[in-house]
N, C-alpha and C. Protein backbone atom coordinates (compact mmCIF):
# COMPACT_ATOMS: atom_id res chain seq x y z
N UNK A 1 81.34 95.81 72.82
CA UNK A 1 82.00 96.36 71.66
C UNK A 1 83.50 96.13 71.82
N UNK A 2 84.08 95.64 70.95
CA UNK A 2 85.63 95.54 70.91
C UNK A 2 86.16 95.63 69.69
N UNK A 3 87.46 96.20 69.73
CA UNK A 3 88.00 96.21 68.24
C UNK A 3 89.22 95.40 68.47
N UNK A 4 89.49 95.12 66.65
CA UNK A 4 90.39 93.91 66.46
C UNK A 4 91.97 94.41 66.48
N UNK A 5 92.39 95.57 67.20
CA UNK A 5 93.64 96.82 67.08
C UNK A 5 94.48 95.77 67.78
N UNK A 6 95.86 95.58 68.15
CA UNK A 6 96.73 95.26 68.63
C UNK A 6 97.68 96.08 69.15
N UNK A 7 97.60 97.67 68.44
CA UNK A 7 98.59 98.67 68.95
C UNK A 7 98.29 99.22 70.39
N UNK A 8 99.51 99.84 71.12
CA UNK A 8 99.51 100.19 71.75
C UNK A 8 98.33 100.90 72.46
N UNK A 9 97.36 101.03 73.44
CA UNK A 9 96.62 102.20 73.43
C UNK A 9 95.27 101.81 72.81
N UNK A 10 94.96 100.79 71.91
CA UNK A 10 94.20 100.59 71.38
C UNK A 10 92.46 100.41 72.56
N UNK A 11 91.51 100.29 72.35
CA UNK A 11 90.38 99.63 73.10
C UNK A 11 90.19 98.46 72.86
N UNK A 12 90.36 97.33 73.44
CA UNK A 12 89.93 96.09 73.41
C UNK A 12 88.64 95.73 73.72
N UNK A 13 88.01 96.26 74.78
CA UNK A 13 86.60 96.22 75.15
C UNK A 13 86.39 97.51 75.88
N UNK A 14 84.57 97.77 75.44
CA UNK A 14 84.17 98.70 76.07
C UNK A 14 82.77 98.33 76.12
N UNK A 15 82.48 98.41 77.75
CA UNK A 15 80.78 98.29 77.92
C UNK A 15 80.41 99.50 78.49
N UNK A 16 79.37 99.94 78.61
CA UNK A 16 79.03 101.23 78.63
C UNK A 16 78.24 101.11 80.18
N UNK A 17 77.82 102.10 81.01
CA UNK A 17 77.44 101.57 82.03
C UNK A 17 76.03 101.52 82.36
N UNK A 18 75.79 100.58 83.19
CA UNK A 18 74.27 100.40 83.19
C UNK A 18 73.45 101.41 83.56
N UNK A 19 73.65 102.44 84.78
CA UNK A 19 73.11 103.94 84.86
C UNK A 19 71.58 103.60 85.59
N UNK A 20 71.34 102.68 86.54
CA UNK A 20 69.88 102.31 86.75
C UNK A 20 69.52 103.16 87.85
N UNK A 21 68.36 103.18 87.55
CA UNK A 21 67.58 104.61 88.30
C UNK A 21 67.45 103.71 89.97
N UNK A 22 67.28 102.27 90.24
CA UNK A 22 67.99 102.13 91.23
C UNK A 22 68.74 102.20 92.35
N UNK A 23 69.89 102.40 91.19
CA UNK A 23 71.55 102.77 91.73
C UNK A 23 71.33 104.46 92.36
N UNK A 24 71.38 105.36 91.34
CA UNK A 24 70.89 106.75 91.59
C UNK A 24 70.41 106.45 93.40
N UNK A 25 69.16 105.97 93.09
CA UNK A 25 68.02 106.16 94.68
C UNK A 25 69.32 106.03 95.43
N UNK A 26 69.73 104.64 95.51
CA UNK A 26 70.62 104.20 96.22
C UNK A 26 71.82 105.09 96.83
N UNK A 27 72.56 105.96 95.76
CA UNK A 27 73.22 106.79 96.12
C UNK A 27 73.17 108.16 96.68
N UNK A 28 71.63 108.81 96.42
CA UNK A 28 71.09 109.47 96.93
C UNK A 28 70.89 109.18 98.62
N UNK A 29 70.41 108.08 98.78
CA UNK A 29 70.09 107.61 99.85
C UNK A 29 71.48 107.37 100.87
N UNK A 30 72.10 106.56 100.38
CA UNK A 30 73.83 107.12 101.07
C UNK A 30 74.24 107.85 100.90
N UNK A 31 74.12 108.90 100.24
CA UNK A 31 74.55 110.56 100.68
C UNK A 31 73.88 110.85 101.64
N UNK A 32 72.56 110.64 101.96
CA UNK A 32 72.05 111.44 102.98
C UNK A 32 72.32 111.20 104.17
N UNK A 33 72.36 109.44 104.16
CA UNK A 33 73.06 108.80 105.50
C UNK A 33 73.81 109.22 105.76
N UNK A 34 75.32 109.73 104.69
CA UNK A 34 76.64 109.92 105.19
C UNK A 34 76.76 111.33 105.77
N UNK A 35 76.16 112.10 105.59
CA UNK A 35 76.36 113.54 105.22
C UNK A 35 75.50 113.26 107.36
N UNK A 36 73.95 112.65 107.42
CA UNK A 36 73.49 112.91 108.97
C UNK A 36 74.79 112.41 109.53
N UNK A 37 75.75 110.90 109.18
CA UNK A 37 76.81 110.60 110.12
C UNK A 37 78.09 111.99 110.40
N UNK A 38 78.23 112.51 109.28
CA UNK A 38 79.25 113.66 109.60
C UNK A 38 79.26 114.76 110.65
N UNK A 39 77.20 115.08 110.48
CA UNK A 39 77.08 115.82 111.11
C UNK A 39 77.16 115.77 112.51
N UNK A 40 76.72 114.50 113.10
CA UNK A 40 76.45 113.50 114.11
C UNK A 40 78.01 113.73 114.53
N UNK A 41 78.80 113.72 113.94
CA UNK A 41 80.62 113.24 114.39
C UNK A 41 81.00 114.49 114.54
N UNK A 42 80.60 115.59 113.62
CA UNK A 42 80.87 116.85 114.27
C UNK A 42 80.23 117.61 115.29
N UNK A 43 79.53 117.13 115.30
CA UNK A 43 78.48 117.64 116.84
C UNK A 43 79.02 117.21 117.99
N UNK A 44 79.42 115.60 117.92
CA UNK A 44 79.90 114.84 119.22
C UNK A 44 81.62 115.94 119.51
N UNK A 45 82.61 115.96 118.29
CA UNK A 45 84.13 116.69 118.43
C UNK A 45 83.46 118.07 119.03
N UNK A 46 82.50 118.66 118.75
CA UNK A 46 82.51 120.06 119.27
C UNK A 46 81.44 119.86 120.44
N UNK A 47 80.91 118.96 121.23
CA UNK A 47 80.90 118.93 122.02
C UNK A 47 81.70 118.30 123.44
N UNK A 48 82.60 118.04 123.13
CA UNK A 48 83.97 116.98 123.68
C UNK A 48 83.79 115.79 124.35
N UNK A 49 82.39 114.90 122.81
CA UNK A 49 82.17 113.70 123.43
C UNK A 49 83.84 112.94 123.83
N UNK A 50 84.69 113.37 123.11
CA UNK A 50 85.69 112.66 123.08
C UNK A 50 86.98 112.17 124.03
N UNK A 51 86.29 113.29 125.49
CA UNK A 51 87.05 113.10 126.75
C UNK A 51 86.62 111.86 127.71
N UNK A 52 85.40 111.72 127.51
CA UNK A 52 85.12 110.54 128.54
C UNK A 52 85.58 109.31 127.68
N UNK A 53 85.65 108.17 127.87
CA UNK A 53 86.30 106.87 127.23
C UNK A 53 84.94 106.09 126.84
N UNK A 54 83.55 106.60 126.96
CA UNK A 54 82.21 105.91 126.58
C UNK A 54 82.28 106.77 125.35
N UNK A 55 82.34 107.59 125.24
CA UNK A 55 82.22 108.62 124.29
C UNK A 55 83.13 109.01 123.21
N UNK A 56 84.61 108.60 123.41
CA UNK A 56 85.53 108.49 122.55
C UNK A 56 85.10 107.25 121.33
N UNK A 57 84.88 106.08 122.47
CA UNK A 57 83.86 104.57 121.44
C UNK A 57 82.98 105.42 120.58
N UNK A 58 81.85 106.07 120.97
CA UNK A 58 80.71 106.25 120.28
C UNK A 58 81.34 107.03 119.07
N UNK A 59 82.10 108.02 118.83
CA UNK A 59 82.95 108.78 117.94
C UNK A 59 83.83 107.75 116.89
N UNK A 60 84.33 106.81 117.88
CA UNK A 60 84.93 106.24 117.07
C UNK A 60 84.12 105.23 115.88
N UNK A 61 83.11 104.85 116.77
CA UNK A 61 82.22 103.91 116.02
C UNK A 61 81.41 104.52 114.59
N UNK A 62 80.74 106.14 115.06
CA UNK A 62 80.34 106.80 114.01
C UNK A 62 81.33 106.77 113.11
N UNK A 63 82.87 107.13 112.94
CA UNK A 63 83.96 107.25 112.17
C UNK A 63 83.77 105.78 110.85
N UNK A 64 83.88 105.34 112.25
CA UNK A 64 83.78 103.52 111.57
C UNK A 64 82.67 103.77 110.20
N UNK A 65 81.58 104.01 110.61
CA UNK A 65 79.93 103.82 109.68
C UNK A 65 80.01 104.81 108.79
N UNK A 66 81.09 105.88 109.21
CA UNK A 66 81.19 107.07 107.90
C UNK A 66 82.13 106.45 106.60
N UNK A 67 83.15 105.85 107.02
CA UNK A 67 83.81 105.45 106.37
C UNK A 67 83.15 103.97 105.39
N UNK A 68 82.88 103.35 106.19
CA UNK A 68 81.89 102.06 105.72
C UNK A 68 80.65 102.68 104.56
N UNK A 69 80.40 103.47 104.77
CA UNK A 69 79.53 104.66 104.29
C UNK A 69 79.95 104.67 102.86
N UNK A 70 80.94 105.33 103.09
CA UNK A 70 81.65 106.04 101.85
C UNK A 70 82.12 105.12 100.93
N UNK A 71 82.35 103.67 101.82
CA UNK A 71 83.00 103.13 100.82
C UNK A 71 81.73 102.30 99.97
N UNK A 72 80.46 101.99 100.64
CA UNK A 72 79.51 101.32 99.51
C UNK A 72 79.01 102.64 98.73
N UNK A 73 79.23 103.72 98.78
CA UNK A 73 78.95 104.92 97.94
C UNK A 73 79.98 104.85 96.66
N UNK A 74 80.85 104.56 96.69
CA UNK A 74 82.19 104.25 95.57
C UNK A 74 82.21 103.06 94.93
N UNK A 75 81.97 102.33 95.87
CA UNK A 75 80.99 100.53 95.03
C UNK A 75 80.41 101.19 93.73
N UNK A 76 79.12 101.52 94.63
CA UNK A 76 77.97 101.33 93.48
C UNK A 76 78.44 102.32 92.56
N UNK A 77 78.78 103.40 92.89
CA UNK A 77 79.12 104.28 91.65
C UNK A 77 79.65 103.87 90.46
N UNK A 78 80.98 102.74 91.39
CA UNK A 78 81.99 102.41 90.20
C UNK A 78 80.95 101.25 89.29
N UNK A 79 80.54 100.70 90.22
CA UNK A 79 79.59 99.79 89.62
C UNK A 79 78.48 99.81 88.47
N UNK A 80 77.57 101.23 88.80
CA UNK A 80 77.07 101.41 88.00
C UNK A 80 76.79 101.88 86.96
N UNK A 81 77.90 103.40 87.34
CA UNK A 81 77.75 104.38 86.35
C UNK A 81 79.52 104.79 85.55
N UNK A 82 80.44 103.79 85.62
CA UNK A 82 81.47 103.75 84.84
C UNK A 82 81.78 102.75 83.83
N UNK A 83 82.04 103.22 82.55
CA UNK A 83 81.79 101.99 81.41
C UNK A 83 83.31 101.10 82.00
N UNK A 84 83.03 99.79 81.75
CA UNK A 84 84.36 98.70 82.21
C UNK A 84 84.77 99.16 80.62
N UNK A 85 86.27 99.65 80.95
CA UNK A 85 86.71 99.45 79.57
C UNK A 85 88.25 98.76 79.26
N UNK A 86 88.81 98.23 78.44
CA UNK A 86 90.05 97.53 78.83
C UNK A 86 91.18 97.90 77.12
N UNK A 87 91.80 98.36 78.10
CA UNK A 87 92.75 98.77 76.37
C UNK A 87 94.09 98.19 76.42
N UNK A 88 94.58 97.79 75.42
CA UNK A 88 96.16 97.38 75.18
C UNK A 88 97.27 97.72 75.56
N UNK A 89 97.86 96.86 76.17
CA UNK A 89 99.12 97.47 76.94
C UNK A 89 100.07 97.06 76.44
N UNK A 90 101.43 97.81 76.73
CA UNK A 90 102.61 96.86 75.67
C UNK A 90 102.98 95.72 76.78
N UNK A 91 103.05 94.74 76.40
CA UNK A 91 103.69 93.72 77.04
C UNK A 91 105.47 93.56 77.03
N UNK A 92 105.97 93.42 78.22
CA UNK A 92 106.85 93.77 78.26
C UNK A 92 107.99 92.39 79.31
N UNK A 93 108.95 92.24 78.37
CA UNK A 93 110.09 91.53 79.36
C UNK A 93 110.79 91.66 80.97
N UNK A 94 111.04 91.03 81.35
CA UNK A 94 111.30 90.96 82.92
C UNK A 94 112.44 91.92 83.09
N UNK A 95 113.47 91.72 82.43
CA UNK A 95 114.50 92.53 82.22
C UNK A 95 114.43 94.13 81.57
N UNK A 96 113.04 94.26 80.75
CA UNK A 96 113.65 95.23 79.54
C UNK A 96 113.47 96.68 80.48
N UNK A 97 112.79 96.58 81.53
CA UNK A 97 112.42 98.25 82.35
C UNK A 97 113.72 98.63 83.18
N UNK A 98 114.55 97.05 82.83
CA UNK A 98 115.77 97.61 83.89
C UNK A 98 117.42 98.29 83.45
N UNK A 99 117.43 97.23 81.92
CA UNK A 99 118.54 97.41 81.39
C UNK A 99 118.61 97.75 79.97
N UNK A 100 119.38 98.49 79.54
CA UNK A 100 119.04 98.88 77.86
C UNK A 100 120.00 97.88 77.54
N UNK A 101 120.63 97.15 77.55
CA UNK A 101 121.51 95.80 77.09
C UNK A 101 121.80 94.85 78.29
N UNK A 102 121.86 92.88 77.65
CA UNK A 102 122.06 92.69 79.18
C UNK A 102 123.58 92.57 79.11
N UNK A 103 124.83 93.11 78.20
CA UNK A 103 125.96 93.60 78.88
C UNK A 103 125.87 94.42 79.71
N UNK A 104 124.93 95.38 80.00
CA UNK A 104 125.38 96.58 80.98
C UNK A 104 124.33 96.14 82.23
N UNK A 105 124.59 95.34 82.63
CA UNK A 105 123.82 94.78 84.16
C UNK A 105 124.83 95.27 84.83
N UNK A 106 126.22 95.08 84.83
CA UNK A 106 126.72 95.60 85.91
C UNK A 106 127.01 96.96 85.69
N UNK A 107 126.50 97.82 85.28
CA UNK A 107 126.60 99.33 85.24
C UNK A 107 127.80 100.00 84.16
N UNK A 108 128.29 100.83 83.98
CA UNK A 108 128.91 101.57 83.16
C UNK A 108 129.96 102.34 83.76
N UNK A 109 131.52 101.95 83.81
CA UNK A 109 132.15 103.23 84.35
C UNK A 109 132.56 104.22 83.78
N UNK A 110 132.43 105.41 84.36
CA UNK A 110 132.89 106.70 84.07
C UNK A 110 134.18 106.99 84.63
N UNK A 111 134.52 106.86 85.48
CA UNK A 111 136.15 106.79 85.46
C UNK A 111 137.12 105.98 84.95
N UNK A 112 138.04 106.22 83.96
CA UNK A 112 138.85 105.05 83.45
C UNK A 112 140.21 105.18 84.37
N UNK A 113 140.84 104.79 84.30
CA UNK A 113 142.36 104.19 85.04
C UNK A 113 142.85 103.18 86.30
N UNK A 114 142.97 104.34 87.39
CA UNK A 114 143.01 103.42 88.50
C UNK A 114 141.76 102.78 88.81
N UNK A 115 141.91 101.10 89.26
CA UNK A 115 140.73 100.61 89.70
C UNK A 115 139.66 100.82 90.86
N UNK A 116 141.07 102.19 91.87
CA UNK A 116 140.37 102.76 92.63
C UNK A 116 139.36 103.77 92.48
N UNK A 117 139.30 104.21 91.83
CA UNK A 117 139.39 105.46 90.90
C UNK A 117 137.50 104.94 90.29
N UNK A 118 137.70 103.94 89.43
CA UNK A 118 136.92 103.39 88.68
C UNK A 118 135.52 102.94 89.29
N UNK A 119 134.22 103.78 89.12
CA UNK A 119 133.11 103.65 90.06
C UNK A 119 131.92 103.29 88.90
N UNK A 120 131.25 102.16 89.36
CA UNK A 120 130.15 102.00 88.54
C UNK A 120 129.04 102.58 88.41
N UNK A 121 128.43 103.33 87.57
CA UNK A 121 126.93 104.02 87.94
C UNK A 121 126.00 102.71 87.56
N UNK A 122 125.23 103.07 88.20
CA UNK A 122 124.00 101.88 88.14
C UNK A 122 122.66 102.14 87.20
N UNK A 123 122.24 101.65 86.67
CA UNK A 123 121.13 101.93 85.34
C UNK A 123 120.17 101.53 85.77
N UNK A 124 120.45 101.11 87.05
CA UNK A 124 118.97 100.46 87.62
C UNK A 124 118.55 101.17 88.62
N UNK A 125 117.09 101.77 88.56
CA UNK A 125 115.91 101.93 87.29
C UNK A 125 115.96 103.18 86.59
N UNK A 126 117.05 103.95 86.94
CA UNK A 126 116.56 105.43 86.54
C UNK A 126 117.31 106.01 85.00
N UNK A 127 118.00 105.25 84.46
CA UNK A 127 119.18 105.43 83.28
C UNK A 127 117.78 106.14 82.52
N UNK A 128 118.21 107.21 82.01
CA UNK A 128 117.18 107.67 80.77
C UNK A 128 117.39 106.85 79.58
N UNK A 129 116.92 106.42 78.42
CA UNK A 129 117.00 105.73 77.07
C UNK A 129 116.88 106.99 76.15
């Protein structure tokens, strides 16, 4: 589905997500994995696998598979059950986020007289419009 909008904000495309009973199992199934690895990693810290240097590895390695874990759990999720959607952005010049004119590149002084005196503020990036 897409609409023919050009404004700002608009939706350009939207697919809806596939939601397959699959995916679900799948994520079910790496929850359960992740959740025995946590437990597994908190069992080893409160038992102080983490003093001997065989045992610090094994902790570390579970860490490793929790994380590895988590991250094909966020895959598929994103994968399956979030619509891809893509909306209009303003397109914008190289210059225009930096300067509200390109006379004022070199900044604006607020002190007039002596040239000692005379200090430039800089507009780059924070000048409000």
């Amino acid at each position: 589905m897409s609409s023919s909008g050009s404004t700002y904000g608009d939706i350009h495309r939207y697919e809806p997500a596939r939601e397959s009973t699959a995916a679900a199992v799948a994520l079910v199934l790496l929850t359960i994995v992740e959740v025995v690895f946590v437990g597994l990693f908190t069992f080893g810290l409160v038992n102080g696998w983490g003093y001997s240097p065989l045992g610090n590895m094994y902790l570390g390695g579970i860490l490793a598979i929790i994380f590895v874990d988590l991250a094909f759990i966020l895959m598929v999720y994103r994968k399956e059950f979030l619509p891809d959607v893509m909306i209009v952005k303003k397109r914008r010049r190289k210059w225009e986020d930096l300067y509200i004119r390109e006379e004022d590149v070199d900044g604006t002084s607020f002190a007039d007289g002596n040239p000692l005196e005379s200090v430039k503020r800089a507009v780059y990036p924070y000048y409000k419009r």
